[in-house]
PDB file of N, CA and C in Angstrom:
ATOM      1  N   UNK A   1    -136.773 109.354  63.904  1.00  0.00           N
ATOM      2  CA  UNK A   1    -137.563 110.162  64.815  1.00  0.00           C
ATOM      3  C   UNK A   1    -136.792 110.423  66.109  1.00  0.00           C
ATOM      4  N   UNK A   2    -136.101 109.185  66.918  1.00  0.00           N
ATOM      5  CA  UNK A   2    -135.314 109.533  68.054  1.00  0.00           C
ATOM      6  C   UNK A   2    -133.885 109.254  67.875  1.00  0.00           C
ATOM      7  N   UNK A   3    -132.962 110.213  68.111  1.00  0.00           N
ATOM      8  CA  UNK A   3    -131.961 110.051  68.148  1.00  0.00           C
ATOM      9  C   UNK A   3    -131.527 108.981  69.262  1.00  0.00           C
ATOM     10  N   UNK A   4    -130.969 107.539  69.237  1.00  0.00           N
ATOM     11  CA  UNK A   4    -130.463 106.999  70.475  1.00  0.00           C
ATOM     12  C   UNK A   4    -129.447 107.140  70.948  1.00  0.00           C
ATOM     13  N   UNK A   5    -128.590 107.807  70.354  1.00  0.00           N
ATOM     14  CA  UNK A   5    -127.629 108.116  70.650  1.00  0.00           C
ATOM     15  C   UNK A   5    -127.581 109.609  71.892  1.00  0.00           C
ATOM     16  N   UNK A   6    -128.250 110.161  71.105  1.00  0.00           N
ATOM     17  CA  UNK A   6    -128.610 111.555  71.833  1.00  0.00           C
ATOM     18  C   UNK A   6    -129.602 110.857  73.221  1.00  0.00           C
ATOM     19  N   UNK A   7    -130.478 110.027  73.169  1.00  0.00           N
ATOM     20  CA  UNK A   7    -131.183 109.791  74.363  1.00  0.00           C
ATOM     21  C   UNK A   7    -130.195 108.911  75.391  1.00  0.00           C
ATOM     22  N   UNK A   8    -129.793 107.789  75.088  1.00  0.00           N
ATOM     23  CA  UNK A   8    -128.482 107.540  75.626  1.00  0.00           C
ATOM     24  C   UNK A   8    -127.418 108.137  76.362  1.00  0.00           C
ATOM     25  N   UNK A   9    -126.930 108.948  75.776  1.00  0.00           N
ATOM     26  CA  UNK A   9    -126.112 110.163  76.313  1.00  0.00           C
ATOM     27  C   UNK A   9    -127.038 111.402  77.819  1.00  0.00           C
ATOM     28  N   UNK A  10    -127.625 111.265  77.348  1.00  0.00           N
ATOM     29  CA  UNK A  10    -128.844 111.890  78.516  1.00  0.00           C
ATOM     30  C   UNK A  10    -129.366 111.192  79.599  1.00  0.00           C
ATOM     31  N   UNK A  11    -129.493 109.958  79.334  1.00  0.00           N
ATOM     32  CA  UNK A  11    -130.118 108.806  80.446  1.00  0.00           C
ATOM     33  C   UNK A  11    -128.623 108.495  81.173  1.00  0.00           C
ATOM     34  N   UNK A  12    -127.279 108.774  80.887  1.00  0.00           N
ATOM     35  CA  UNK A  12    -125.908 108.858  81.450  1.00  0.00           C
ATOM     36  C   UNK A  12    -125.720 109.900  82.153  1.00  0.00           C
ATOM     37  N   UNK A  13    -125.990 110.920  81.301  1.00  0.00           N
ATOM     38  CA  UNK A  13    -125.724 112.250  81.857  1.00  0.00           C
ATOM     39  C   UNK A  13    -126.334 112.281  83.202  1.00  0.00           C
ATOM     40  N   UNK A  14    -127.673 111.935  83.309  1.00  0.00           N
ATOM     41  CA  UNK A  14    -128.515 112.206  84.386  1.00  0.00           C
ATOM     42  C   UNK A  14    -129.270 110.730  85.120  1.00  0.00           C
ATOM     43  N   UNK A  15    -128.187 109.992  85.144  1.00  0.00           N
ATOM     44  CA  UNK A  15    -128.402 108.721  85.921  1.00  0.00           C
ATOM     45  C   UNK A  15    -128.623 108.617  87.053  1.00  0.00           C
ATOM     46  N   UNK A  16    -128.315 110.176  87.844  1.00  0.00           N
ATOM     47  CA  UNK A  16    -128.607 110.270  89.199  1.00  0.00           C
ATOM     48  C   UNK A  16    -130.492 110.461  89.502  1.00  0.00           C
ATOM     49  N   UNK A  17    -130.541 111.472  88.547  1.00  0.00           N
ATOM     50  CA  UNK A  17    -132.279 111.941  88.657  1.00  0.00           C
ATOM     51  C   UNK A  17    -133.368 109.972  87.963  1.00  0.00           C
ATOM     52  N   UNK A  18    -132.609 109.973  87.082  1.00  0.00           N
ATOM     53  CA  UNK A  18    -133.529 108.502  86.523  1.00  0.00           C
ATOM     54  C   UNK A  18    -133.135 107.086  87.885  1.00  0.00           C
ATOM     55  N   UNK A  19    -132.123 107.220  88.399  1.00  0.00           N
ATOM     56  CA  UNK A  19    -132.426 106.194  89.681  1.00  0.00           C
ATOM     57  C   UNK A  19    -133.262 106.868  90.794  1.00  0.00           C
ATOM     58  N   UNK A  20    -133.524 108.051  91.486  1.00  0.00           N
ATOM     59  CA  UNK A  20    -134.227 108.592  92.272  1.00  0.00           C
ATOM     60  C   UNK A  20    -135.762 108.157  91.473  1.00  0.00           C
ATOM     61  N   UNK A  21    -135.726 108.933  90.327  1.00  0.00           N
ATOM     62  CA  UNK A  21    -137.406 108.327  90.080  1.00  0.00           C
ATOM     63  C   UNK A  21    -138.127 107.013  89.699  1.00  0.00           C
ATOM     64  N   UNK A  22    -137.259 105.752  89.531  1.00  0.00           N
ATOM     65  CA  UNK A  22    -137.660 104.545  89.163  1.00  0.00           C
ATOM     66  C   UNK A  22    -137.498 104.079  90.910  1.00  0.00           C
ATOM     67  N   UNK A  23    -136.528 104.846  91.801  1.00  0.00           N
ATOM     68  CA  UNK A  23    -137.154 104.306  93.028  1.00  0.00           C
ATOM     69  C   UNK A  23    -138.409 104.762  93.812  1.00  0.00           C
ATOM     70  N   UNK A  24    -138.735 105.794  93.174  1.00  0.00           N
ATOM     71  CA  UNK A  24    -139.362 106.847  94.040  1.00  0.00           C
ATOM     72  C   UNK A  24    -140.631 105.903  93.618  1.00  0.00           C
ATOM     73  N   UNK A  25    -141.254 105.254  92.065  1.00  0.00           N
ATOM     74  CA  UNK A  25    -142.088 104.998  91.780  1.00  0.00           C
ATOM     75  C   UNK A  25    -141.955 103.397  92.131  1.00  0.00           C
ATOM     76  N   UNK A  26    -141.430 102.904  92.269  1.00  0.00           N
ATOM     77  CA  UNK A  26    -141.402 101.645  92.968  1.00  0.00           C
ATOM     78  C   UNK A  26    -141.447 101.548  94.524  1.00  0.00           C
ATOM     79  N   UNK A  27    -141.229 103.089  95.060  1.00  0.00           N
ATOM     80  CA  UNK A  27    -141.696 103.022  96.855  1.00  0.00           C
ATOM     81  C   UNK A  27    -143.144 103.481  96.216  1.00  0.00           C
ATOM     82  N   UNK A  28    -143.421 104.337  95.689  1.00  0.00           N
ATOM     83  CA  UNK A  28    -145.193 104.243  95.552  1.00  0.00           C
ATOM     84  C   UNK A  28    -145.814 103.279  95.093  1.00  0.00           C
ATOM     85  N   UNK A  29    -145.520 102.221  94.442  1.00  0.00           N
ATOM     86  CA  UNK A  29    -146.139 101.486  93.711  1.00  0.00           C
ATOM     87  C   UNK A  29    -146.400 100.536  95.144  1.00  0.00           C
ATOM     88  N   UNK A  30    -145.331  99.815  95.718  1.00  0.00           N
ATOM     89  CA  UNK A  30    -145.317  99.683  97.377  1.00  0.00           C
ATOM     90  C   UNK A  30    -146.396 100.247  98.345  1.00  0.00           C
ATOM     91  N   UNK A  31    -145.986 101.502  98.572  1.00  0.00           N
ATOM     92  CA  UNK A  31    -146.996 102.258  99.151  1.00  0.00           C
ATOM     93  C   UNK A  31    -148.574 102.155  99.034  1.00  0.00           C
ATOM     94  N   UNK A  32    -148.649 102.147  97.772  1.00  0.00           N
ATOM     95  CA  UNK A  32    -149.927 102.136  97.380  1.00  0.00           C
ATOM     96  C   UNK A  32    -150.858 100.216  97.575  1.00  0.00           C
ATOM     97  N   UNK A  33    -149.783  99.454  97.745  1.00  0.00           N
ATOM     98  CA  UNK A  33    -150.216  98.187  98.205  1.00  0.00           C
ATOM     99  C   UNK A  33    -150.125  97.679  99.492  1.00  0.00           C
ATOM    100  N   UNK A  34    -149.366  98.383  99.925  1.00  0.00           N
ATOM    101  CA  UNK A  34    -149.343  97.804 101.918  1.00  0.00           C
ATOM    102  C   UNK A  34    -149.322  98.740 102.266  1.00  0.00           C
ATOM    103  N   UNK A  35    -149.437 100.191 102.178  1.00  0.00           N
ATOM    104  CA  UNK A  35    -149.986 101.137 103.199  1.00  0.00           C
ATOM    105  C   UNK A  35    -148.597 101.870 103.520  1.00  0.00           C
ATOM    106  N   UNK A  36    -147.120 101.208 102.903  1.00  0.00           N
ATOM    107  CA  UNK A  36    -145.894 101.479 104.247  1.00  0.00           C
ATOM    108  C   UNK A  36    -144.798 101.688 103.010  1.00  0.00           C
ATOM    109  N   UNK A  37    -144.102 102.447 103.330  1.00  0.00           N
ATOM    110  CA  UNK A  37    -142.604 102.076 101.947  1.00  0.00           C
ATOM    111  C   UNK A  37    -141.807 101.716 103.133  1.00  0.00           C
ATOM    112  N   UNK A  38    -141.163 100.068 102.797  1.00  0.00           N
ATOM    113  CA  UNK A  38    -140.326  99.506 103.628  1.00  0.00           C
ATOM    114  C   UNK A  38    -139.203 100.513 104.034  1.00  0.00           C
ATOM    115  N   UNK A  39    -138.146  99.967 104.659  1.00  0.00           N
ATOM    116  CA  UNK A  39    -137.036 100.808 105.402  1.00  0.00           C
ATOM    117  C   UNK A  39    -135.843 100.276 104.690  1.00  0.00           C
ATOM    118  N   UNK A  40    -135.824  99.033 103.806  1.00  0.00           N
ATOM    119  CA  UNK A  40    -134.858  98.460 102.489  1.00  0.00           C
ATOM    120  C   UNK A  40    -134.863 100.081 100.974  1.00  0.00           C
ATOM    121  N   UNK A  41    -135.866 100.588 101.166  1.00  0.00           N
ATOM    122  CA  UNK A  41    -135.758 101.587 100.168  1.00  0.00           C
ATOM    123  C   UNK A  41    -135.673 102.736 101.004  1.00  0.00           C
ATOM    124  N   UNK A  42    -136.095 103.438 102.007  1.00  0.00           N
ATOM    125  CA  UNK A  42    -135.959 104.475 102.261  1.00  0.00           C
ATOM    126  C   UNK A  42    -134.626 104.752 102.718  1.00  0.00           C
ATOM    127  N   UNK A  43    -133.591 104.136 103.990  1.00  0.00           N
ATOM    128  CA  UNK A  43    -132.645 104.359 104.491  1.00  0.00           C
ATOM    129  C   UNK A  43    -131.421 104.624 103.423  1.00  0.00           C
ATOM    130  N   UNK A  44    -131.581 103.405 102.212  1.00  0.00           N
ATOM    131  CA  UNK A  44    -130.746 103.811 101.450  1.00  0.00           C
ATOM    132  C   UNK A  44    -130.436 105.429 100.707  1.00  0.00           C
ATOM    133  N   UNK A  45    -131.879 105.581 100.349  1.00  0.00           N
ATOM    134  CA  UNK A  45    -132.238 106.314  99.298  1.00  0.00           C
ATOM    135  C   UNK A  45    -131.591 107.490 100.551  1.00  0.00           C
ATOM    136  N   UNK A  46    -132.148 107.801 102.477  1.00  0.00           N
ATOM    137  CA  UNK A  46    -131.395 109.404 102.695  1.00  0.00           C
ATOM    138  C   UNK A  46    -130.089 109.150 102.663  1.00  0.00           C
ATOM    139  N   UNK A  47    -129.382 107.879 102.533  1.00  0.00           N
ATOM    140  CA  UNK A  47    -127.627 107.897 102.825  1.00  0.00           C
ATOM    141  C   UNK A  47    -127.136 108.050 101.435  1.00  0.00           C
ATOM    142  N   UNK A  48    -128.125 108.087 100.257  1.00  0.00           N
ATOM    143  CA  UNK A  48    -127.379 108.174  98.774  1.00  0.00           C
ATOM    144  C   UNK A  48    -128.108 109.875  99.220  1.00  0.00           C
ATOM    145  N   UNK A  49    -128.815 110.379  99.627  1.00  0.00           N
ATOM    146  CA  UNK A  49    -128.949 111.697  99.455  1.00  0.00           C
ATOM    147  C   UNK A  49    -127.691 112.580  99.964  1.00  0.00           C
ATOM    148  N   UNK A  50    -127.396 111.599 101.150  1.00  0.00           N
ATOM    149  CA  UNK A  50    -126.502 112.726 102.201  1.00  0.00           C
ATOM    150  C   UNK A  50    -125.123 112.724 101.296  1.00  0.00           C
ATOM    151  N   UNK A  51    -124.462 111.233 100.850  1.00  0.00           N
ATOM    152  CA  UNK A  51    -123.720 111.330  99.597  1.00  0.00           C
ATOM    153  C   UNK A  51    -123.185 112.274  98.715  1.00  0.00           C
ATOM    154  N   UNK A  52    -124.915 112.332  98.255  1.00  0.00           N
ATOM    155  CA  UNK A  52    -124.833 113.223  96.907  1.00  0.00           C
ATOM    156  C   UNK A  52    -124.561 114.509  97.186  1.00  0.00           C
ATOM    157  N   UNK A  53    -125.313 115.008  98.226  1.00  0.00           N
ATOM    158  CA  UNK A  53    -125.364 116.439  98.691  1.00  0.00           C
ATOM    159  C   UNK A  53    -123.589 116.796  98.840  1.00  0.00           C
ATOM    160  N   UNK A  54    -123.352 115.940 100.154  1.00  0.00           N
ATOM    161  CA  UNK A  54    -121.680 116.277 100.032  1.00  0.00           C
ATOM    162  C   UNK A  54    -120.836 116.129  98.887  1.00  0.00           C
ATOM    163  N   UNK A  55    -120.844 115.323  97.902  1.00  0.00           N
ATOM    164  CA  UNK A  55    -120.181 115.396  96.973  1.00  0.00           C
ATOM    165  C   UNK A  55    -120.362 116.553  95.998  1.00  0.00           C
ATOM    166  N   UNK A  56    -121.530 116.965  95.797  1.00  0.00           N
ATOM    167  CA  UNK A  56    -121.946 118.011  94.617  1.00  0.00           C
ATOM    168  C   UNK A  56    -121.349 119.662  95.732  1.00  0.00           C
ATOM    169  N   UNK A  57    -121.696 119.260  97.146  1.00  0.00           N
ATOM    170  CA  UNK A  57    -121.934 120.707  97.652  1.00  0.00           C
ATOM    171  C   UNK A  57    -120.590 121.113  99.072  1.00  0.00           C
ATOM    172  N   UNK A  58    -119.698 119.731  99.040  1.00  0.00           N
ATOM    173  CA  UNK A  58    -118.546 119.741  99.463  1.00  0.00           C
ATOM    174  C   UNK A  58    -119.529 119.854 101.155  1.00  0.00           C
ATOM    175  N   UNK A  59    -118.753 120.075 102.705  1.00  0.00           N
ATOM    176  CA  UNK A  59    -118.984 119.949 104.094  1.00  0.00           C
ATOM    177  C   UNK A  59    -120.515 120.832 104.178  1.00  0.00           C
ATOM    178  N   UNK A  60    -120.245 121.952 103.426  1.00  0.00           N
ATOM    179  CA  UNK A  60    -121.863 122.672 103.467  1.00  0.00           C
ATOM    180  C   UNK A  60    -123.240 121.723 102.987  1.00  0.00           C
ATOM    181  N   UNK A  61    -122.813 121.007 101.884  1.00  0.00           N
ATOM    182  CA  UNK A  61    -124.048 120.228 101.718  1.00  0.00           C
ATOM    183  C   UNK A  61    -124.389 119.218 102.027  1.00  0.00           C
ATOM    184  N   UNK A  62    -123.197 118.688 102.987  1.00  0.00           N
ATOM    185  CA  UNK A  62    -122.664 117.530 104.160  1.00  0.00           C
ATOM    186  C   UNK A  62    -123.964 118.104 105.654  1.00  0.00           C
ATOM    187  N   UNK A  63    -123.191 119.089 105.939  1.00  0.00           N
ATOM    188  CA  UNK A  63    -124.329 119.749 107.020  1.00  0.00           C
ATOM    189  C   UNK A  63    -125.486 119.562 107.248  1.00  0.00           C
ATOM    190  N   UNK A  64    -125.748 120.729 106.137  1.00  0.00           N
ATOM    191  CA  UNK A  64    -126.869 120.846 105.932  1.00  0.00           C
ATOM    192  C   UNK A  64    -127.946 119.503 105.059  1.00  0.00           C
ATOM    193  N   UNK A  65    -127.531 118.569 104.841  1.00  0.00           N
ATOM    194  CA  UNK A  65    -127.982 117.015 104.714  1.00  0.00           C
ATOM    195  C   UNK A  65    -128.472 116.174 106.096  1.00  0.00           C
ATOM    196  N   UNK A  66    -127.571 116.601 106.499  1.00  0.00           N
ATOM    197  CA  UNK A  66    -127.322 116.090 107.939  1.00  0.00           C
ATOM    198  C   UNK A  66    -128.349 116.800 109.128  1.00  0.00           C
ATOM    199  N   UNK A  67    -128.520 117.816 108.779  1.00  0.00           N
ATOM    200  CA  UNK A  67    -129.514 118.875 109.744  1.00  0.00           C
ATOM    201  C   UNK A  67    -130.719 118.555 109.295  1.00  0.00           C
ATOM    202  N   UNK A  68    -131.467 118.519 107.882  1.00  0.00           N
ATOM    203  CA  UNK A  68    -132.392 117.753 107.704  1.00  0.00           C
ATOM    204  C   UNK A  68    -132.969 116.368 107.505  1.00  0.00           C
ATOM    205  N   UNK A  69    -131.923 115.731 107.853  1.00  0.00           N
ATOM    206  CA  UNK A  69    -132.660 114.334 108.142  1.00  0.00           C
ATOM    207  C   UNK A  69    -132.615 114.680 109.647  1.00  0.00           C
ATOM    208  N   UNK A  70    -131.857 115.226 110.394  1.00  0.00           N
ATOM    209  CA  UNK A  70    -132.189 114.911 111.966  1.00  0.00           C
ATOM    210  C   UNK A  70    -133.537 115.615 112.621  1.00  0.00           C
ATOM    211  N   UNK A  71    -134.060 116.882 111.129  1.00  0.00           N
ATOM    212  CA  UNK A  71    -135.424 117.427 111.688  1.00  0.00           C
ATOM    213  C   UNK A  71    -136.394 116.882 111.184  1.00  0.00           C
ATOM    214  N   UNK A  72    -136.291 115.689 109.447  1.00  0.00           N
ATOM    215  CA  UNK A  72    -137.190 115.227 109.724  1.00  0.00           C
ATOM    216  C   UNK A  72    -137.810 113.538 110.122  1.00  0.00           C
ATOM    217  N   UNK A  73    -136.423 113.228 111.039  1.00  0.00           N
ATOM    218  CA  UNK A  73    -136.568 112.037 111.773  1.00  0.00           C
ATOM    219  C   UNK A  73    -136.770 112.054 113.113  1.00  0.00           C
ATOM    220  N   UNK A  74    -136.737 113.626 113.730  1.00  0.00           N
ATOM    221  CA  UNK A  74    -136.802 113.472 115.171  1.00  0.00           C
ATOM    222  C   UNK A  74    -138.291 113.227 115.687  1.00  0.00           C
ATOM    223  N   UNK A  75    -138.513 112.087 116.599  1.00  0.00           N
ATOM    224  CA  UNK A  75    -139.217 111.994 117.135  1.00  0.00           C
ATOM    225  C   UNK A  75    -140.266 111.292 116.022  1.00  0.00           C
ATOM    226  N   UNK A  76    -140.095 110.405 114.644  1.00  0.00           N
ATOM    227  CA  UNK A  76    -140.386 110.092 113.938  1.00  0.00           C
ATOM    228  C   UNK A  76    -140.203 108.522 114.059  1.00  0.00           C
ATOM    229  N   UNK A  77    -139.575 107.905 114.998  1.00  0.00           N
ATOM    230  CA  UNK A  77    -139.020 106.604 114.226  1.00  0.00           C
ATOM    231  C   UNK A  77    -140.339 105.772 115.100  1.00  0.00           C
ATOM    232  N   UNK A  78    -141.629 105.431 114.621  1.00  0.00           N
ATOM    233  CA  UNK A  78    -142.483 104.796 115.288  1.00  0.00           C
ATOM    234  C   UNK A  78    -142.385 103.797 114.385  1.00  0.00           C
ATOM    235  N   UNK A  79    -142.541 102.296 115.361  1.00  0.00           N
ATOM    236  CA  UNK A  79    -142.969 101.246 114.448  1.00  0.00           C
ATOM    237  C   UNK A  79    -141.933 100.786 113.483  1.00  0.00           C
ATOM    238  N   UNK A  80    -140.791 101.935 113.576  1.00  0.00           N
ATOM    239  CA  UNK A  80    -139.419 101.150 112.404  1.00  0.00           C
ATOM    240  C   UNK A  80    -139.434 101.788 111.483  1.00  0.00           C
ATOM    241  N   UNK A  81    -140.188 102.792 111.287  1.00  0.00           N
ATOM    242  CA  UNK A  81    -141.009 103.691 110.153  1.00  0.00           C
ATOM    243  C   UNK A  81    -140.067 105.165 110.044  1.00  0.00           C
ATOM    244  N   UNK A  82    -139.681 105.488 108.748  1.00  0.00           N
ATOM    245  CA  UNK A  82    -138.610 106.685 108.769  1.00  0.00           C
ATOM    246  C   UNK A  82    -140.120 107.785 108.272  1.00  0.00           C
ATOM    247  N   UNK A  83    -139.951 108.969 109.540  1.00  0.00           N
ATOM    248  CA  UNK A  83    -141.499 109.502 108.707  1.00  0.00           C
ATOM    249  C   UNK A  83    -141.259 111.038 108.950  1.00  0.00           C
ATOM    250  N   UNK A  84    -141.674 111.770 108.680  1.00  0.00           N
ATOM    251  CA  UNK A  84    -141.574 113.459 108.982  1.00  0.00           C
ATOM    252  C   UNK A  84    -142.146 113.718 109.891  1.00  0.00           C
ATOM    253  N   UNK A  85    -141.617 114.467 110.591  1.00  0.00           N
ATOM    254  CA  UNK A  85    -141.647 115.356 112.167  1.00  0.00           C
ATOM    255  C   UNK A  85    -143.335 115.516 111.815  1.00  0.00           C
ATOM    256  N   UNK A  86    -144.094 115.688 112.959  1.00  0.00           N
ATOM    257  CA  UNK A  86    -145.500 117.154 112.504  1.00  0.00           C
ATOM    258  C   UNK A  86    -144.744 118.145 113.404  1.00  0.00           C
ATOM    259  N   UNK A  87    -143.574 118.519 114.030  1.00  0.00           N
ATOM    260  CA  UNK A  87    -143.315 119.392 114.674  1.00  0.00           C
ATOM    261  C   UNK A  87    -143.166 120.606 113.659  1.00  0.00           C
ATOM    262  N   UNK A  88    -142.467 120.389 112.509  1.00  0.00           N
ATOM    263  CA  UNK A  88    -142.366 121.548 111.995  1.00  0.00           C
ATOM    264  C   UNK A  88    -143.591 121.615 110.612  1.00  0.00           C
ATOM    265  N   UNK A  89    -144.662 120.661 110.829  1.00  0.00           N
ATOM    266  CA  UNK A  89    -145.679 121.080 109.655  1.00  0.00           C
ATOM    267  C   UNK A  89    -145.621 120.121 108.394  1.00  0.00           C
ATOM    268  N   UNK A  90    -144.720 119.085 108.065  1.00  0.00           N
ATOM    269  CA  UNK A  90    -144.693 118.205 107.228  1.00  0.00           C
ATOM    270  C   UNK A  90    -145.708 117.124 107.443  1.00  0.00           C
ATOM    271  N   UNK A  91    -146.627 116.941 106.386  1.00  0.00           N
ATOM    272  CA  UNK A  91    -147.722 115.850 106.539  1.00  0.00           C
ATOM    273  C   UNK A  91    -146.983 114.455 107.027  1.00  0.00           C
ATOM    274  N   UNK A  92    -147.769 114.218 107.724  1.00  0.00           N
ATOM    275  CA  UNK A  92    -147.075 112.480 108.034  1.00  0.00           C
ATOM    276  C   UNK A  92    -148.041 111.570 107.284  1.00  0.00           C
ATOM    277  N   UNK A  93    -147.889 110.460 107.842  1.00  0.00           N
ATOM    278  CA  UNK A  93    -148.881 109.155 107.268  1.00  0.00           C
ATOM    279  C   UNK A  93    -150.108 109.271 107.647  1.00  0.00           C
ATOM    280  N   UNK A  94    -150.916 108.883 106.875  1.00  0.00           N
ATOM    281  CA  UNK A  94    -152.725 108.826 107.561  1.00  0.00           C
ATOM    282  C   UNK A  94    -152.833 107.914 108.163  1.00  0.00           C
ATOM    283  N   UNK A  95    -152.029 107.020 108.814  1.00  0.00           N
ATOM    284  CA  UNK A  95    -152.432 106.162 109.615  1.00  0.00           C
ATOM    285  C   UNK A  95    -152.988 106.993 111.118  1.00  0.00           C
ATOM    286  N   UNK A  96    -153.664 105.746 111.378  1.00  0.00           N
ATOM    287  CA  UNK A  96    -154.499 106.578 112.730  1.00  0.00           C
ATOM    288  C   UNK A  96    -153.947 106.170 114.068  1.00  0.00           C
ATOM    289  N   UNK A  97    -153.512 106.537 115.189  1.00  0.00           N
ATOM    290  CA  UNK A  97    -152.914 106.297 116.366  1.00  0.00           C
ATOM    291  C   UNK A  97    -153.702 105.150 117.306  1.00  0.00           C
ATOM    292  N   UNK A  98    -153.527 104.119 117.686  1.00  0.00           N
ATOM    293  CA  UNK A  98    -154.140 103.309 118.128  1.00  0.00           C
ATOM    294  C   UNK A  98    -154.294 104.486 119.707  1.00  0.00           C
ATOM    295  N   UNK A  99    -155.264 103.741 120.231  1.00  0.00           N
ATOM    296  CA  UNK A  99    -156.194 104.552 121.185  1.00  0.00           C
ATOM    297  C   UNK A  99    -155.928 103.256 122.707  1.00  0.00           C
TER     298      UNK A  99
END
């Protein structure tokens, strides 16, 4: 029924997309129990982005990596917390602002 060989070869091929989503679901699985995805998974995960971008997209995808983490960390770093701007319209956390 499954070729393993053929699935094998695919889970290689695309080892980049299958580590993004076994982390992505282990910061939600996180998320979904303390409210927060630590800063041990996120920091890594934008410096393997900025990485990847430059390697696949050479100084242009270096840049432009670089231009969006600085728009959506500015004015973001509360509490230790890597979170999206609301300056330009990206939902942030539902946490509520102490008063």
């Amino acid at each position: 029924m499954f070729d393993t060989k053929t699935i094998l070869e695919a889970l290689i091929e695309n080892w980049h997309i299958w580590l993004a989503t076994v982390t992505l679901i282990v910061a939600a699985l996180i998320d979904g129990l303390q409210l927060e995805v630590p800063n041990w998974i996120t920091f890594p995960m934008v410096i393997s982005g900025v990485v990847f971008s430059f390697a696949t997209f050479g100084l242009e995808g270096l840049a432009w990596s670089l231009i969006g983490t600085a728009i959506l960390s500015h004015n973001s770093a509360r509490a230790g917390q890597f979170r999206p701007s609301p300056r330009i319209g990206i939902p942030i956390s539902c946490e509520t602002p102490a008063s």
